[in-house]
N, C-alpha and C. Protein backbone atom coordinates (compact mmCIF):
# COMPACT_ATOMS: atom_id res chain seq x y z
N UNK A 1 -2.71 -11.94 20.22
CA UNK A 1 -1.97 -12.36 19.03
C UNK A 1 -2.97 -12.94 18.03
N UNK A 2 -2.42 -12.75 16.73
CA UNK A 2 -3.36 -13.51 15.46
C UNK A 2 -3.58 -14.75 15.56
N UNK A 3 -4.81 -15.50 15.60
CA UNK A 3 -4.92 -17.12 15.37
C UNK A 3 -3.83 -17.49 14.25
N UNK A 4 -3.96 -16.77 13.16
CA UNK A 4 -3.25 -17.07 11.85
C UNK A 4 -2.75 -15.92 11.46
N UNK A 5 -1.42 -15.85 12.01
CA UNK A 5 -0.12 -14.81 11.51
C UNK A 5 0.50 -14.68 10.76
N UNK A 6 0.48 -13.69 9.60
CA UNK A 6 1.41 -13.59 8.40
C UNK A 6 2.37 -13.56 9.14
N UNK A 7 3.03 -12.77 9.85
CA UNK A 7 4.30 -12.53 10.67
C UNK A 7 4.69 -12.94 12.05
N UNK A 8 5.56 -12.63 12.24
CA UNK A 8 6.05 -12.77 13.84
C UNK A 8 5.49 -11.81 14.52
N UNK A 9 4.45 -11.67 15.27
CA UNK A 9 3.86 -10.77 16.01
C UNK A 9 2.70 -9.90 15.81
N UNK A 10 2.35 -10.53 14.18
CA UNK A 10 1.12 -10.63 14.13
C UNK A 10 0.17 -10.28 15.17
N UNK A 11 -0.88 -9.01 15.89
CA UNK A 11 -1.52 -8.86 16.94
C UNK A 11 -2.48 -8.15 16.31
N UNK A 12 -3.62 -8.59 17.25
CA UNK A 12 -4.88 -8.09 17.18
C UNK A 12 -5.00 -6.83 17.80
N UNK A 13 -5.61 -5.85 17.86
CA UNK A 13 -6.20 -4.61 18.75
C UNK A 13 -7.72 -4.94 19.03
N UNK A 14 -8.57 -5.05 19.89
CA UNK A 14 -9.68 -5.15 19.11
C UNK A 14 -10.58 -4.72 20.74
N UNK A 15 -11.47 -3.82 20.21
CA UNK A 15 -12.11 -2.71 21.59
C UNK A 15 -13.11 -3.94 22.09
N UNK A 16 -12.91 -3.48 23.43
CA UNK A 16 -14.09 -4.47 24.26
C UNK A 16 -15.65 -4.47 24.11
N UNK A 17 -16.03 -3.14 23.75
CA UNK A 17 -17.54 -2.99 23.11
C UNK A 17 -17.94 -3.79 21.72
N UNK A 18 -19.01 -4.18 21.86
CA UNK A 18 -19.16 -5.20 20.39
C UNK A 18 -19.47 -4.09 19.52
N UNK A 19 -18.63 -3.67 18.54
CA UNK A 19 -18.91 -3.17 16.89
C UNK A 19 -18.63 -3.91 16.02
N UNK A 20 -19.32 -3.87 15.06
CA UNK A 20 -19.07 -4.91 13.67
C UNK A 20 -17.53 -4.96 13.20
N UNK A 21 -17.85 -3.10 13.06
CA UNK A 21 -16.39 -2.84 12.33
C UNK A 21 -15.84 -1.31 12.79
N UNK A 22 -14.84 -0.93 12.32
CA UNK A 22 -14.31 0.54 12.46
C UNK A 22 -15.57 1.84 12.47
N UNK A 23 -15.93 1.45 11.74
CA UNK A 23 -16.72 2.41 11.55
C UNK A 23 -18.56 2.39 12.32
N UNK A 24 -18.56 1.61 13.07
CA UNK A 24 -19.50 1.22 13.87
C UNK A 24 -19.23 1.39 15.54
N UNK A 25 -17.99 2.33 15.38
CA UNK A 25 -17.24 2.79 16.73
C UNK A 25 -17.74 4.11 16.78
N UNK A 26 -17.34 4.47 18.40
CA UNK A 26 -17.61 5.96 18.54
C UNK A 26 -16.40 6.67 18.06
N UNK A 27 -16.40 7.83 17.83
CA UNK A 27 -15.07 8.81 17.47
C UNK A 27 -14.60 8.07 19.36
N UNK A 28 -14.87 8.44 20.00
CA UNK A 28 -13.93 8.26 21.67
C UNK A 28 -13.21 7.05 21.11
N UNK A 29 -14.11 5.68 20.58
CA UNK A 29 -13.83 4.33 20.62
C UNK A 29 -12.33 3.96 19.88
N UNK A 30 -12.21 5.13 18.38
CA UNK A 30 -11.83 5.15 17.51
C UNK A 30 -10.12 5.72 17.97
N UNK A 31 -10.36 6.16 18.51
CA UNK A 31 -9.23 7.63 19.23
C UNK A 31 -8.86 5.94 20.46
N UNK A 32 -9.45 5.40 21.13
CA UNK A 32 -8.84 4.90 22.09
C UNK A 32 -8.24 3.35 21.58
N UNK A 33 -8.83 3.34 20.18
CA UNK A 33 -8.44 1.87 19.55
C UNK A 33 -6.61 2.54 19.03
N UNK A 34 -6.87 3.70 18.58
CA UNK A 34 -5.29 3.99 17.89
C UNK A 34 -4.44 4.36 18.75
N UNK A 35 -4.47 4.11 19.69
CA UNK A 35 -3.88 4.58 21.14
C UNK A 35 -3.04 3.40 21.28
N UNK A 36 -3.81 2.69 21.38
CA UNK A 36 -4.01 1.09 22.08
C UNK A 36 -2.95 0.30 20.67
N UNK A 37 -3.12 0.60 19.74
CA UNK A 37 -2.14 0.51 18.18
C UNK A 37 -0.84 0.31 18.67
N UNK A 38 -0.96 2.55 19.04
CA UNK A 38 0.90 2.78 19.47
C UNK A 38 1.27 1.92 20.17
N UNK A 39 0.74 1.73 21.80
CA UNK A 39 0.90 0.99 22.46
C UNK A 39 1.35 -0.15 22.14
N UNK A 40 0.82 -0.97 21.36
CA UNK A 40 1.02 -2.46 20.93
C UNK A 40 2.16 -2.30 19.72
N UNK A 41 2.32 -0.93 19.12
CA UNK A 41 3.66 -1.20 17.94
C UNK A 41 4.74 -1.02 19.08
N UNK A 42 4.56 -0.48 20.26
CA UNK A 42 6.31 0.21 20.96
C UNK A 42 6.09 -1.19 21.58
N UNK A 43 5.55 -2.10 21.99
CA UNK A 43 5.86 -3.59 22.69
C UNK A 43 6.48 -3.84 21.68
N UNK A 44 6.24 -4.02 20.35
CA UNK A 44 6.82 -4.81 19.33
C UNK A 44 7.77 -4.37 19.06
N UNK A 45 8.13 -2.97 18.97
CA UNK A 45 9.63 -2.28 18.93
C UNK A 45 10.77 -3.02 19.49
N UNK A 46 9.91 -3.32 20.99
CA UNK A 46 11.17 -3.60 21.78
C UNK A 46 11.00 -5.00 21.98
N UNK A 47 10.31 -6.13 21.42
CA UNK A 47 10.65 -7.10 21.37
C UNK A 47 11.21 -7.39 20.26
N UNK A 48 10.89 -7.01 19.02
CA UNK A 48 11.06 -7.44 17.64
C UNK A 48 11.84 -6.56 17.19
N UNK A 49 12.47 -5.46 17.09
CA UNK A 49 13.08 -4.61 16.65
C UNK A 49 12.49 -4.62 14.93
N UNK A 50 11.05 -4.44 14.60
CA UNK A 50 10.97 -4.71 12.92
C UNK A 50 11.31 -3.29 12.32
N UNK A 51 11.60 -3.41 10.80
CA UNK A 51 11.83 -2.44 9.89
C UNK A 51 10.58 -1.43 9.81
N UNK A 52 9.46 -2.26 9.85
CA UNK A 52 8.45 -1.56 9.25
C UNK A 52 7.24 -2.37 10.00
N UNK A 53 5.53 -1.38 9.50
CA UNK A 53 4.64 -2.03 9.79
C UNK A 53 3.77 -2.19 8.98
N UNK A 54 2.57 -2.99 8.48
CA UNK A 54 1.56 -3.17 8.18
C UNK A 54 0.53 -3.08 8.97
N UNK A 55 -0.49 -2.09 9.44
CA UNK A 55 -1.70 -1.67 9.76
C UNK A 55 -2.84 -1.68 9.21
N UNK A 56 -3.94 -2.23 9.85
CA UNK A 56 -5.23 -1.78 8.77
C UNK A 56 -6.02 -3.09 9.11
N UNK A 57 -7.31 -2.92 8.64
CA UNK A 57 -8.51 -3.31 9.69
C UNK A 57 -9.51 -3.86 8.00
N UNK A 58 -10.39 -4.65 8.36
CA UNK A 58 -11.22 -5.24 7.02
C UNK A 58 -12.76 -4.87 7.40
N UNK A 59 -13.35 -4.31 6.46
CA UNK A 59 -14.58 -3.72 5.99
C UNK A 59 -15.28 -4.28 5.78
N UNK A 60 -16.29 -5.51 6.16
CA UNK A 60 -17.55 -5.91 5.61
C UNK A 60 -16.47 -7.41 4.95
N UNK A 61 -17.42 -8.42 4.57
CA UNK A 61 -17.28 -9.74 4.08
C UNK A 61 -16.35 -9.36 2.71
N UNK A 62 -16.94 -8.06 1.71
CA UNK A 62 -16.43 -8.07 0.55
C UNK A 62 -14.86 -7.77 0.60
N UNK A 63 -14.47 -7.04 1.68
CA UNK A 63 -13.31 -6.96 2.00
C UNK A 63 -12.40 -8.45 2.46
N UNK A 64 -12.99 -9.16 2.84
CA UNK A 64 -12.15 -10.34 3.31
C UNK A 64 -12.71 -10.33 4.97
N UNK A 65 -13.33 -9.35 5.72
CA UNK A 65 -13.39 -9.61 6.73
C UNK A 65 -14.43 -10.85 7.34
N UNK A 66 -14.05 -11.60 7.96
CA UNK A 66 -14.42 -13.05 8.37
C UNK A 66 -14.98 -12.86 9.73
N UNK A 67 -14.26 -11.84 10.81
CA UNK A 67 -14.95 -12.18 11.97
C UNK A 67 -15.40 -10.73 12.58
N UNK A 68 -16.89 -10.90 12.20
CA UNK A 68 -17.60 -8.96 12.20
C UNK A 68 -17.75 -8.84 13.90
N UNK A 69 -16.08 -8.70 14.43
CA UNK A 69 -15.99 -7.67 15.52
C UNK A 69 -15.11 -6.79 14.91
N UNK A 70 -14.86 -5.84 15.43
CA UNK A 70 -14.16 -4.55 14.74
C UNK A 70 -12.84 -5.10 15.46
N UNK A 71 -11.59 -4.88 14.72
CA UNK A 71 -9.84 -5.53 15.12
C UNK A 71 -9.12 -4.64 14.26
N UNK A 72 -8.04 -4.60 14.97
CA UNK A 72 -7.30 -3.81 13.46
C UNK A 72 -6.21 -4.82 13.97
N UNK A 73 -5.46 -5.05 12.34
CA UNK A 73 -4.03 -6.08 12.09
C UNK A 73 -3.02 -5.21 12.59
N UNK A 74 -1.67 -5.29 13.47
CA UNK A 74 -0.71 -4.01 13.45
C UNK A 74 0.26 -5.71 13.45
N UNK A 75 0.93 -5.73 12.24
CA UNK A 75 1.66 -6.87 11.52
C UNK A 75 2.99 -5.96 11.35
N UNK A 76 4.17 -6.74 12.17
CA UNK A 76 5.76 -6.43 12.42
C UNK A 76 5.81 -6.84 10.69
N UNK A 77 6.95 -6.13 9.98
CA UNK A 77 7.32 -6.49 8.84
C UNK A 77 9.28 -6.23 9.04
N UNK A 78 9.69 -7.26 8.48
CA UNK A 78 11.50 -7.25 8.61
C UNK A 78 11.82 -7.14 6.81
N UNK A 79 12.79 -6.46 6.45
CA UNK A 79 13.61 -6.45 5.39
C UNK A 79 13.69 -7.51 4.61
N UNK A 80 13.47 -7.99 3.40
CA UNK A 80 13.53 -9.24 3.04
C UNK A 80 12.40 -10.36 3.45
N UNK A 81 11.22 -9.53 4.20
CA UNK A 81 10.54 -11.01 4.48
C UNK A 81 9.22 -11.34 2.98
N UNK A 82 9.40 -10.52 2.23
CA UNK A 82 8.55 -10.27 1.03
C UNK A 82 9.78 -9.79 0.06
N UNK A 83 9.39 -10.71 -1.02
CA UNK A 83 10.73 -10.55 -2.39
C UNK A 83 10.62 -9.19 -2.46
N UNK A 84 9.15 -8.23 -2.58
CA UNK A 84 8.77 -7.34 -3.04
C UNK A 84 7.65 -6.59 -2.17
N UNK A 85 7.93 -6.18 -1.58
CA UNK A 85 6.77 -5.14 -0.20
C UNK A 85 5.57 -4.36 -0.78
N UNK A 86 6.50 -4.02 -2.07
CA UNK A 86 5.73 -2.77 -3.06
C UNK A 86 3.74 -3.15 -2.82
N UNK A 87 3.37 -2.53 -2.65
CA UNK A 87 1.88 -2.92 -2.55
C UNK A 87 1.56 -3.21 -0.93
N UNK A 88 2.39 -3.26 0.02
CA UNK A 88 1.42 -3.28 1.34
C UNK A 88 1.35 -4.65 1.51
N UNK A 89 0.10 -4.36 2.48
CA UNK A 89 -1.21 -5.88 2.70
C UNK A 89 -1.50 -6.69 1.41
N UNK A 90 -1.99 -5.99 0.52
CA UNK A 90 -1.83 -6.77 -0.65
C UNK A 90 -0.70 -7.78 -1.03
N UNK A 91 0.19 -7.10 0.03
CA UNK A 91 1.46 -8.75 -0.84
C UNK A 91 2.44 -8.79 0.48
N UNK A 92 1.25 -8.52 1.55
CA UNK A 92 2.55 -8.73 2.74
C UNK A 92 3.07 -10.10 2.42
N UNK A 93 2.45 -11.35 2.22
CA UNK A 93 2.65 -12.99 2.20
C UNK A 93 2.32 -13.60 1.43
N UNK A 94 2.44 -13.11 -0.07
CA UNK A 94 1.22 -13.70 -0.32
C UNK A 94 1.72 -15.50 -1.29
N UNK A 95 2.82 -15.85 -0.41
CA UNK A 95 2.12 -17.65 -0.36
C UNK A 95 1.49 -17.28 1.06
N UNK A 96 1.19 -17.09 1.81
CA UNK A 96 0.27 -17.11 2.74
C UNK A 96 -1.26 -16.96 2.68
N UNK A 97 -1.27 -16.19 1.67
CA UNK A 97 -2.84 -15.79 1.42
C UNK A 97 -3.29 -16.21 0.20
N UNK A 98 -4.40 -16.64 0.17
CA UNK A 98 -5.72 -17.62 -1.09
C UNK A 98 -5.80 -16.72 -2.15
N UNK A 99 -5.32 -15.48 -2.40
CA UNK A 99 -5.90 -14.88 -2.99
C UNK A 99 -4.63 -13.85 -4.02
C-alpha cells in the first residue's frame, strides 16, 4: 500500500530487482510488472468495487518522482471522489497534491 494515498487503496507494484525506473527494466521485467498490475486491480475489484482506475508510474525527479525505485501507482477511483476527473492524475486530488 501507498505511504501517502490519494485514495482508498492506493497500492504500490514495485519489481524486486533494483531499477531506477520503468524503463531501466527488462522487456520480461516490464511484462511481469503489468501482470502483477491486473493482479493487484482484480484484489481491488473485489474489495473496493471502484468505478474506475488511475495507473501510471513517475519518470526521473522532473516528473515528481521522489523514490528512484521503479513502482507503478494502480489508484481505485469512485464516482464523485473528484468534482471533475477530466484530466487523470493530474487532478486525481488535487487538495491533496502541492502542485
Amino acid at each position: 500500500m501507498d505511504a501517502y494515498p490519494v485514495a482508498k487503496g492506493h497500492t504500490l507494484v514495485v519489481p524486486k530487482a533494483h531499477r531506477t525506473d520503468i524503463f531501466d527494466c527488462t522487456p520480461e521485467e516490464v511484462a511481469d510488472l503489468w501482470a502483477l498490475v491486473r493482479k493487484v486491480k482484480e484484489k481491488l475489484d473485489e474489495e473496493l468495487h471502484p468505478d474506475g482506475y488511475n495507473v501510471g508510474t513517475n519518470v526521473g525527479a522532473a516528473s515528481g518522482q521522489t523514490v528512484f525505485h521503479c513502482h507503478v501507482h494502480v489508484i481505485p477511483r469512485q464516482r464523485g471522489d473528484a468534482a471533475d476527473p477530466r484530466g487523470g492524475v493530474r487532478r486525481v486530488r488535487k487538495p491533496d497534491v502541492d502542485y
